[in-house]
PDB file of N, CA and C in Angstrom:
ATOM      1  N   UNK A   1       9.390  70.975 -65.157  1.00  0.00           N
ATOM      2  CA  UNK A   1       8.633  71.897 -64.342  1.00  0.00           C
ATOM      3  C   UNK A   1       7.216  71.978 -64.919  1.00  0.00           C
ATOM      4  N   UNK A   2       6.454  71.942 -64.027  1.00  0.00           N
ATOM      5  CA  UNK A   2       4.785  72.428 -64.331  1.00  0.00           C
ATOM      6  C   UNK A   2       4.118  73.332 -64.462  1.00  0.00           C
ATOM      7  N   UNK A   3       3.547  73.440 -65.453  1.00  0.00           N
ATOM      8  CA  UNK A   3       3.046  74.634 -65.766  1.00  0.00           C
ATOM      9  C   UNK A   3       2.786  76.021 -64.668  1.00  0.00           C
ATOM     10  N   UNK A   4       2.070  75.466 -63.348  1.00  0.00           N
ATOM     11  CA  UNK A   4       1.883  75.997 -61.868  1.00  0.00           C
ATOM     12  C   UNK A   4       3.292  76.150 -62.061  1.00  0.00           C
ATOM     13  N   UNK A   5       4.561  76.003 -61.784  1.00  0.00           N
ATOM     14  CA  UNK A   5       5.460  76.278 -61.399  1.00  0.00           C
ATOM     15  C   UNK A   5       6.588  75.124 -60.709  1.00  0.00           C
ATOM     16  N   UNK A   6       5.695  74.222 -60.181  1.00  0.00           N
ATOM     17  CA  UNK A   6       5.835  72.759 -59.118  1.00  0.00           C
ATOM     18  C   UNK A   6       7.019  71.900 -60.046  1.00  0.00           C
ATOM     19  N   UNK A   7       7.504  71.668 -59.152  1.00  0.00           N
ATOM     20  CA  UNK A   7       8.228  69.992 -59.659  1.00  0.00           C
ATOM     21  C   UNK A   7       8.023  69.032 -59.293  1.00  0.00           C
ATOM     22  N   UNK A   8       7.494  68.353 -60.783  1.00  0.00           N
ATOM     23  CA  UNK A   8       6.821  66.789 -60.658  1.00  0.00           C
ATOM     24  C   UNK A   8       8.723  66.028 -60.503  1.00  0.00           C
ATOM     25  N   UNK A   9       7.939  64.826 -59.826  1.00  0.00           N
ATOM     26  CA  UNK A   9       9.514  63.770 -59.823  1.00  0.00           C
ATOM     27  C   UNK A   9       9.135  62.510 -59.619  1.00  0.00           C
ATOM     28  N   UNK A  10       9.454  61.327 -59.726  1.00  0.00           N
ATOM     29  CA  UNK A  10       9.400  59.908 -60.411  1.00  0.00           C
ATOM     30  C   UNK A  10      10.143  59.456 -59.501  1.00  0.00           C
ATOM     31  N   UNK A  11       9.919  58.859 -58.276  1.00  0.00           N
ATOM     32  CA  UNK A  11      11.120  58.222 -57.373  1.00  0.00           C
ATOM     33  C   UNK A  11      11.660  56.760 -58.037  1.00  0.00           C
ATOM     34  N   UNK A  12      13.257  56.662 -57.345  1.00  0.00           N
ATOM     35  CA  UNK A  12      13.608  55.439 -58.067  1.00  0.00           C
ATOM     36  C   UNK A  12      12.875  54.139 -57.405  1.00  0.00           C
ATOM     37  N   UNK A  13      12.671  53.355 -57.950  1.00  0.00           N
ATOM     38  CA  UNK A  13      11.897  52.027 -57.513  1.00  0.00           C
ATOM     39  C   UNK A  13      12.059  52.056 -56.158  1.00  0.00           C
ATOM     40  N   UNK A  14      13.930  51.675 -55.987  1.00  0.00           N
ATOM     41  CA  UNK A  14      13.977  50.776 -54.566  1.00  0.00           C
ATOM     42  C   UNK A  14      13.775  52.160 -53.613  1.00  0.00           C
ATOM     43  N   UNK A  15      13.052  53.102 -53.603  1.00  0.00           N
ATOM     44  CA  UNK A  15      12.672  54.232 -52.118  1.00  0.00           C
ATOM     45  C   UNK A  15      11.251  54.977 -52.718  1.00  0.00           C
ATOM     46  N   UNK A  16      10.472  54.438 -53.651  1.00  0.00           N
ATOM     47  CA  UNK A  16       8.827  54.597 -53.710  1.00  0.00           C
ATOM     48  C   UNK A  16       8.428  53.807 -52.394  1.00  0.00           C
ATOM     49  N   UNK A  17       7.037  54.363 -52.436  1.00  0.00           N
ATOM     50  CA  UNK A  17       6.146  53.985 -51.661  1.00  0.00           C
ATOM     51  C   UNK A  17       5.990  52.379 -51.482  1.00  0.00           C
ATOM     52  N   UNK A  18       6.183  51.562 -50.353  1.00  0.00           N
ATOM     53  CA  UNK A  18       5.428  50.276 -50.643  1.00  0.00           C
ATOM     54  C   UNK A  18       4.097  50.114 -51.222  1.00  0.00           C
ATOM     55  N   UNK A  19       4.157  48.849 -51.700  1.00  0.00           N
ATOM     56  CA  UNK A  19       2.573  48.693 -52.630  1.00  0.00           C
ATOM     57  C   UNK A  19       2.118  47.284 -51.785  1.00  0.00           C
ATOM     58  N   UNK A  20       0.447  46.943 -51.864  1.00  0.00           N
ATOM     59  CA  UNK A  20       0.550  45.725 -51.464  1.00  0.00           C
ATOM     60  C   UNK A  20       0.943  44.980 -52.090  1.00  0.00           C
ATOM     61  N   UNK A  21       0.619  44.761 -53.242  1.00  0.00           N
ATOM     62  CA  UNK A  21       1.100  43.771 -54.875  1.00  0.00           C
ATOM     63  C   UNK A  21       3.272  43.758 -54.147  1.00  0.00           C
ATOM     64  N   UNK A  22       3.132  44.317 -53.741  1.00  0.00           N
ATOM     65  CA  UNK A  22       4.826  43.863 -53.506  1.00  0.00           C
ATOM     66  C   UNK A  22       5.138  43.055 -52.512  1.00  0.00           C
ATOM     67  N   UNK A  23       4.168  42.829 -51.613  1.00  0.00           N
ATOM     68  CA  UNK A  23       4.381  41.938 -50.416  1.00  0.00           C
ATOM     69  C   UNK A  23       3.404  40.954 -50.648  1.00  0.00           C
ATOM     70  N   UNK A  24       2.688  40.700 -51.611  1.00  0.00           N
ATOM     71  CA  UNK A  24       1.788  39.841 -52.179  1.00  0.00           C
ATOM     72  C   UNK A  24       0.542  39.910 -51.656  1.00  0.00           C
ATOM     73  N   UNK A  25      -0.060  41.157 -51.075  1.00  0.00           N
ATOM     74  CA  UNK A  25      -0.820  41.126 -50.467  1.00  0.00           C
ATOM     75  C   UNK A  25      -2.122  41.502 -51.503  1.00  0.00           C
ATOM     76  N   UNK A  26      -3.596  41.116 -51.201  1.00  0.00           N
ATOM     77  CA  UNK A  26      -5.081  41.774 -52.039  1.00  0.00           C
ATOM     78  C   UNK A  26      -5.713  42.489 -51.259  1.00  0.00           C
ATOM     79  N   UNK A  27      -5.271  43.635 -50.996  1.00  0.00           N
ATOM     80  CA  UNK A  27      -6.480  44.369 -50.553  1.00  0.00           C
ATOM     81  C   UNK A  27      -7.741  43.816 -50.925  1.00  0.00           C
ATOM     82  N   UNK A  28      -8.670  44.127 -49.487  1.00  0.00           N
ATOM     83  CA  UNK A  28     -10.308  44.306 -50.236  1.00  0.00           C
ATOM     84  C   UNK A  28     -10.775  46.190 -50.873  1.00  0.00           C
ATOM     85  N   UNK A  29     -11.225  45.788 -51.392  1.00  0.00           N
ATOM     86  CA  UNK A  29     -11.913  46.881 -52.340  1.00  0.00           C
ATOM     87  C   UNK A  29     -12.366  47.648 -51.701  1.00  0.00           C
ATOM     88  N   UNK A  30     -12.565  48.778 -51.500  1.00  0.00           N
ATOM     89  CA  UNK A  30     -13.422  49.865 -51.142  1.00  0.00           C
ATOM     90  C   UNK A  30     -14.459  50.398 -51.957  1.00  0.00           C
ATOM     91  N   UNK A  31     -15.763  50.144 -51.071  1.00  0.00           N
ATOM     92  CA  UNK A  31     -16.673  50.711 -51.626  1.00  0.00           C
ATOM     93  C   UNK A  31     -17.289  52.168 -51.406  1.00  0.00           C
ATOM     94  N   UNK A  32     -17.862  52.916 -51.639  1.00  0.00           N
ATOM     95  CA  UNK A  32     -18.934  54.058 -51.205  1.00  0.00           C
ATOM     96  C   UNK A  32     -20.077  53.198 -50.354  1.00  0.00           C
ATOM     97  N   UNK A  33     -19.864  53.862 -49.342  1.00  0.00           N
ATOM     98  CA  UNK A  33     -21.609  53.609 -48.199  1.00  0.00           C
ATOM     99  C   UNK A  33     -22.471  53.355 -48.847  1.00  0.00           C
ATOM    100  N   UNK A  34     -23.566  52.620 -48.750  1.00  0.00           N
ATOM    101  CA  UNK A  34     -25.050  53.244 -49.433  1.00  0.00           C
ATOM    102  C   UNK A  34     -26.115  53.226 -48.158  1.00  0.00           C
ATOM    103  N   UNK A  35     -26.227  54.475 -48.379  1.00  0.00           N
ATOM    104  CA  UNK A  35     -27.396  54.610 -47.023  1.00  0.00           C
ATOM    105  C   UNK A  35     -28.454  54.042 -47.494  1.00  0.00           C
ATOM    106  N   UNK A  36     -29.326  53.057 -46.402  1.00  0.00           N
ATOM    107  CA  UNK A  36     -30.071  52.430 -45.971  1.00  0.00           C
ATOM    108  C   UNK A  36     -31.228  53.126 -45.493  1.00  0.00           C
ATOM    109  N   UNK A  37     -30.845  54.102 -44.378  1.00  0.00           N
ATOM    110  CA  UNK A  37     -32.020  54.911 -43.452  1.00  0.00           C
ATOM    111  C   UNK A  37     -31.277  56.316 -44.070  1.00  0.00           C
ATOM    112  N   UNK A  38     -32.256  57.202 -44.020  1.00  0.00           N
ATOM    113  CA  UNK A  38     -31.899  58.717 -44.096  1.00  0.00           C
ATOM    114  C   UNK A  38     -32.768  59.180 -43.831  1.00  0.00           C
ATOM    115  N   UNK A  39     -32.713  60.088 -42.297  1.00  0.00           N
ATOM    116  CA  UNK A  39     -34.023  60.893 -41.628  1.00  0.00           C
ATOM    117  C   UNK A  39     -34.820  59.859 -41.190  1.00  0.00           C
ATOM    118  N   UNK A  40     -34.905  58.617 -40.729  1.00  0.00           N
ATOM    119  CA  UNK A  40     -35.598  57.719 -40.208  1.00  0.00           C
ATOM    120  C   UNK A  40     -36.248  57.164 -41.165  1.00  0.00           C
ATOM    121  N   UNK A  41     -36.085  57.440 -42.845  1.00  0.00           N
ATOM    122  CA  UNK A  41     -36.760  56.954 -43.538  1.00  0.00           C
ATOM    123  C   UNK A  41     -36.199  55.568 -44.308  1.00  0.00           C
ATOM    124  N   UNK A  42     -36.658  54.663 -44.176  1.00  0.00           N
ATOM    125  CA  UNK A  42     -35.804  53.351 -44.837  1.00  0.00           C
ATOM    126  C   UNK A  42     -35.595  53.574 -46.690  1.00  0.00           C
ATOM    127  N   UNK A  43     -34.700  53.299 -47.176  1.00  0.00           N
ATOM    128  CA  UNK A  43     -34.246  53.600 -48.466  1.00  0.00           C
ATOM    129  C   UNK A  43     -34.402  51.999 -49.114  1.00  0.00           C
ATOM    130  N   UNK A  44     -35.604  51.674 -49.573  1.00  0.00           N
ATOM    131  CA  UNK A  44     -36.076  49.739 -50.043  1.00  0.00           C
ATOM    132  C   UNK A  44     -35.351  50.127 -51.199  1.00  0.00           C
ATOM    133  N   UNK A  45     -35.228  51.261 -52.273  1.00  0.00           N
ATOM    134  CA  UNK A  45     -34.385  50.590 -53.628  1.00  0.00           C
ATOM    135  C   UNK A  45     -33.035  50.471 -53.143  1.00  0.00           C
ATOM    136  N   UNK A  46     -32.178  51.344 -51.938  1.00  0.00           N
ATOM    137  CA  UNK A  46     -30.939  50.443 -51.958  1.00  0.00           C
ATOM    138  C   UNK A  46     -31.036  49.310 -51.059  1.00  0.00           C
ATOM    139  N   UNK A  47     -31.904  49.060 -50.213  1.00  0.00           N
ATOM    140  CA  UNK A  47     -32.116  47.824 -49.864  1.00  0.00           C
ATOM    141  C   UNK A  47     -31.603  46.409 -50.474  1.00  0.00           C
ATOM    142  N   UNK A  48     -32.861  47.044 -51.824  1.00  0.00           N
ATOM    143  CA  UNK A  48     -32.752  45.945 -52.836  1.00  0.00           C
ATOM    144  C   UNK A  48     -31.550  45.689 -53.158  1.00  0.00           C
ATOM    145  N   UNK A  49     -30.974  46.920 -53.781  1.00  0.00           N
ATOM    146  CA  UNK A  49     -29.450  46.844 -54.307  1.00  0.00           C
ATOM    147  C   UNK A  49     -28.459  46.218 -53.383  1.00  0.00           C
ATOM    148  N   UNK A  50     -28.452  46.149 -52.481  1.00  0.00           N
ATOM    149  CA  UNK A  50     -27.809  45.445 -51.534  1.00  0.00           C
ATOM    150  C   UNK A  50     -28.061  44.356 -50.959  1.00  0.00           C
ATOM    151  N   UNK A  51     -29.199  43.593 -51.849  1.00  0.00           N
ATOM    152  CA  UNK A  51     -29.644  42.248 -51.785  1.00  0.00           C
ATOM    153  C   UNK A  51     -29.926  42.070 -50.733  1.00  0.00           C
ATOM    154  N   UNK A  52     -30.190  42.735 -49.604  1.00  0.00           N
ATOM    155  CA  UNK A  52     -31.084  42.596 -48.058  1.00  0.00           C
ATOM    156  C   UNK A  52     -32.750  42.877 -48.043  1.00  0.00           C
ATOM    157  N   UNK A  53     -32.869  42.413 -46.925  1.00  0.00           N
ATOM    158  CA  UNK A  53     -34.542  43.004 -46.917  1.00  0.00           C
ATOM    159  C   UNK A  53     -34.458  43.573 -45.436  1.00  0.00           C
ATOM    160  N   UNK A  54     -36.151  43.586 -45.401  1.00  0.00           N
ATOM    161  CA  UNK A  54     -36.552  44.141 -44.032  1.00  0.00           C
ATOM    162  C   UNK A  54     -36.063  43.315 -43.032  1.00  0.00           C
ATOM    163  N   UNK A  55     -36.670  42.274 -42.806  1.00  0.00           N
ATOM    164  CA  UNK A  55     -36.001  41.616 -41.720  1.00  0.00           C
ATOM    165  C   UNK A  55     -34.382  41.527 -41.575  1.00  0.00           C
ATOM    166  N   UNK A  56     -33.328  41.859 -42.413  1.00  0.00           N
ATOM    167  CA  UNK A  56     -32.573  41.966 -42.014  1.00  0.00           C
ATOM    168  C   UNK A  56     -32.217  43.384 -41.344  1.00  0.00           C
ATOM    169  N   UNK A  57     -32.840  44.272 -41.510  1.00  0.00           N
ATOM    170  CA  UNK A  57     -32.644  45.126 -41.253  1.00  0.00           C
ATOM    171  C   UNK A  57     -33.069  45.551 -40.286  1.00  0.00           C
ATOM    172  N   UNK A  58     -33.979  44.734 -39.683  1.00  0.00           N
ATOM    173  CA  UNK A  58     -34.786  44.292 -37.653  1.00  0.00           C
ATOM    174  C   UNK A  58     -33.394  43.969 -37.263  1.00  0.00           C
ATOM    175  N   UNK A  59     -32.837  43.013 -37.892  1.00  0.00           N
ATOM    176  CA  UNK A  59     -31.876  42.472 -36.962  1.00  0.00           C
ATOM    177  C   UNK A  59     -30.884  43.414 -36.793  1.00  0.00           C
ATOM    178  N   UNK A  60     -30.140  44.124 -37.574  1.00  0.00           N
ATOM    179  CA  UNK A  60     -28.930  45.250 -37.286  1.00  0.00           C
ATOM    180  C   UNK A  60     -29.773  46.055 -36.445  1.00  0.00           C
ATOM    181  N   UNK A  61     -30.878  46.588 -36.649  1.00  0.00           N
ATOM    182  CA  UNK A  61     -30.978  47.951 -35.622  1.00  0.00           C
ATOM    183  C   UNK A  61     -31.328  46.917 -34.528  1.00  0.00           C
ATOM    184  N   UNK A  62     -31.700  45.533 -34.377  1.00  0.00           N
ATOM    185  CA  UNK A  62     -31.668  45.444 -32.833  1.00  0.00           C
ATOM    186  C   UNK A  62     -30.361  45.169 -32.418  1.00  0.00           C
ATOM    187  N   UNK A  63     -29.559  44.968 -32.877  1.00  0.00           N
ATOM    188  CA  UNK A  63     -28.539  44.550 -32.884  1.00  0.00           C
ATOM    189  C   UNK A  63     -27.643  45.850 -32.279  1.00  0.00           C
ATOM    190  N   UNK A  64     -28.150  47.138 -32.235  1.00  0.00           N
ATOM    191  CA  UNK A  64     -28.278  48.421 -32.257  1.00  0.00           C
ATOM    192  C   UNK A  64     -28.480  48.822 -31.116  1.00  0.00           C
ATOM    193  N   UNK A  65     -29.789  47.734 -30.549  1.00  0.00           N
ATOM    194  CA  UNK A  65     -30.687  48.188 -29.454  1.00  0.00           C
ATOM    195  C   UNK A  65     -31.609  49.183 -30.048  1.00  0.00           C
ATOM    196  N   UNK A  66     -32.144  49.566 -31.101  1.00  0.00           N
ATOM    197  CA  UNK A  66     -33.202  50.119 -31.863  1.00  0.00           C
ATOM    198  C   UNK A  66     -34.616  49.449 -32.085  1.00  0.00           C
ATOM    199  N   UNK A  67     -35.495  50.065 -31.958  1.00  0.00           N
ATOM    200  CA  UNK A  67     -36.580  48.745 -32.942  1.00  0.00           C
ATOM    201  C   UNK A  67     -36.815  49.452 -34.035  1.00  0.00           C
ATOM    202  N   UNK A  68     -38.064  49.119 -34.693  1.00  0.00           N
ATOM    203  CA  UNK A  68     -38.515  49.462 -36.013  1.00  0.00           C
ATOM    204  C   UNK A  68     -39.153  50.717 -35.933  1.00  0.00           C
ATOM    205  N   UNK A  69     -39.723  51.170 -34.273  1.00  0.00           N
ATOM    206  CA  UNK A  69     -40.154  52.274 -34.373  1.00  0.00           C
ATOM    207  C   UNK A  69     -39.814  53.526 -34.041  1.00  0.00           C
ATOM    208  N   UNK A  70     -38.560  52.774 -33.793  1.00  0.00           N
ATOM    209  CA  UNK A  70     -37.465  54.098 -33.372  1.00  0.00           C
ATOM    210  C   UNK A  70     -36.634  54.874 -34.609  1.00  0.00           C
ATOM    211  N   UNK A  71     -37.440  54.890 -35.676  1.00  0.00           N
ATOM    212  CA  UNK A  71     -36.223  55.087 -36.773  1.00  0.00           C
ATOM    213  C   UNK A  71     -36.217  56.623 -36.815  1.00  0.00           C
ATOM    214  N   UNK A  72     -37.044  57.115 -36.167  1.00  0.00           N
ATOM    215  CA  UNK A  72     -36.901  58.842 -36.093  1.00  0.00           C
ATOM    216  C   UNK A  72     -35.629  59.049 -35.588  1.00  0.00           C
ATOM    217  N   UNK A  73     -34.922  58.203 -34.684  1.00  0.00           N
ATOM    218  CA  UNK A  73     -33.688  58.443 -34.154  1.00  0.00           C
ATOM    219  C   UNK A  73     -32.552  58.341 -34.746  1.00  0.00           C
ATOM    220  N   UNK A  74     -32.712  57.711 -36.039  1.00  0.00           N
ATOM    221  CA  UNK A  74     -31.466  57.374 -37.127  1.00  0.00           C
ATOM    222  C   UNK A  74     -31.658  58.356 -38.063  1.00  0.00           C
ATOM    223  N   UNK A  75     -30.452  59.063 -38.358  1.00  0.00           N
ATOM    224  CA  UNK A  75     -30.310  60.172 -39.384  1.00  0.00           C
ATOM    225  C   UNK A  75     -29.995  59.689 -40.629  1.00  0.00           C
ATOM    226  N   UNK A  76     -28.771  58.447 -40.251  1.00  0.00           N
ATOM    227  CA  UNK A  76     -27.831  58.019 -41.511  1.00  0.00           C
ATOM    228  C   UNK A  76     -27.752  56.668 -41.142  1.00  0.00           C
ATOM    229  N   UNK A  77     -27.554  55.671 -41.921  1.00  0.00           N
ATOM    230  CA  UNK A  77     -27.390  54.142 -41.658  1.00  0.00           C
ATOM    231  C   UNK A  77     -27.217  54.090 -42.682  1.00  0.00           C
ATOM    232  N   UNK A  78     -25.687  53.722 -42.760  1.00  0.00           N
ATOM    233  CA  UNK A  78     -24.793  52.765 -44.516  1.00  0.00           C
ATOM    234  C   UNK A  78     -25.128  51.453 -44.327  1.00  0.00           C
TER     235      UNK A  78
END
């Protein structure tokens, strides 16, 4: 018993949770977002960090249907 009061418990193997590693599977990784635009303002050091530039970043917001001078309209862009 736990201190709170709760009971911790340890299921037996064969009725735990499936794992992927058991069906041989690799997840991809999960990352955290990194915003790009915030308030229409472009964010160039995570840019950088994300090894993109400007012109790629023409292409997603047209890609969007956005242009470059529409960024007042973007609040958030990961």
């Amino acid at each position: 018993m736990e201190q709170t009061g709760e009971i911790s418990f340890i299921p037996n193997e064969d009725v735990r949770p499936l794992q992927p590693k058991d069906i041989h599977l690799q997840p991809t990784p999960t990352y955290i977002p990194i915003p790009i635009i915030i308030d229409g303002e472009i964010q160039t050091s995570n840019l950088s960090y994300l090894v993109k530039d400007h012109d790629w970043l023409i292409t997603q917001l047209t890609s969007y249907n956005l242009d470059i001078k529409e960024l007042d309209k973007v609040v958030l862009a990961t």
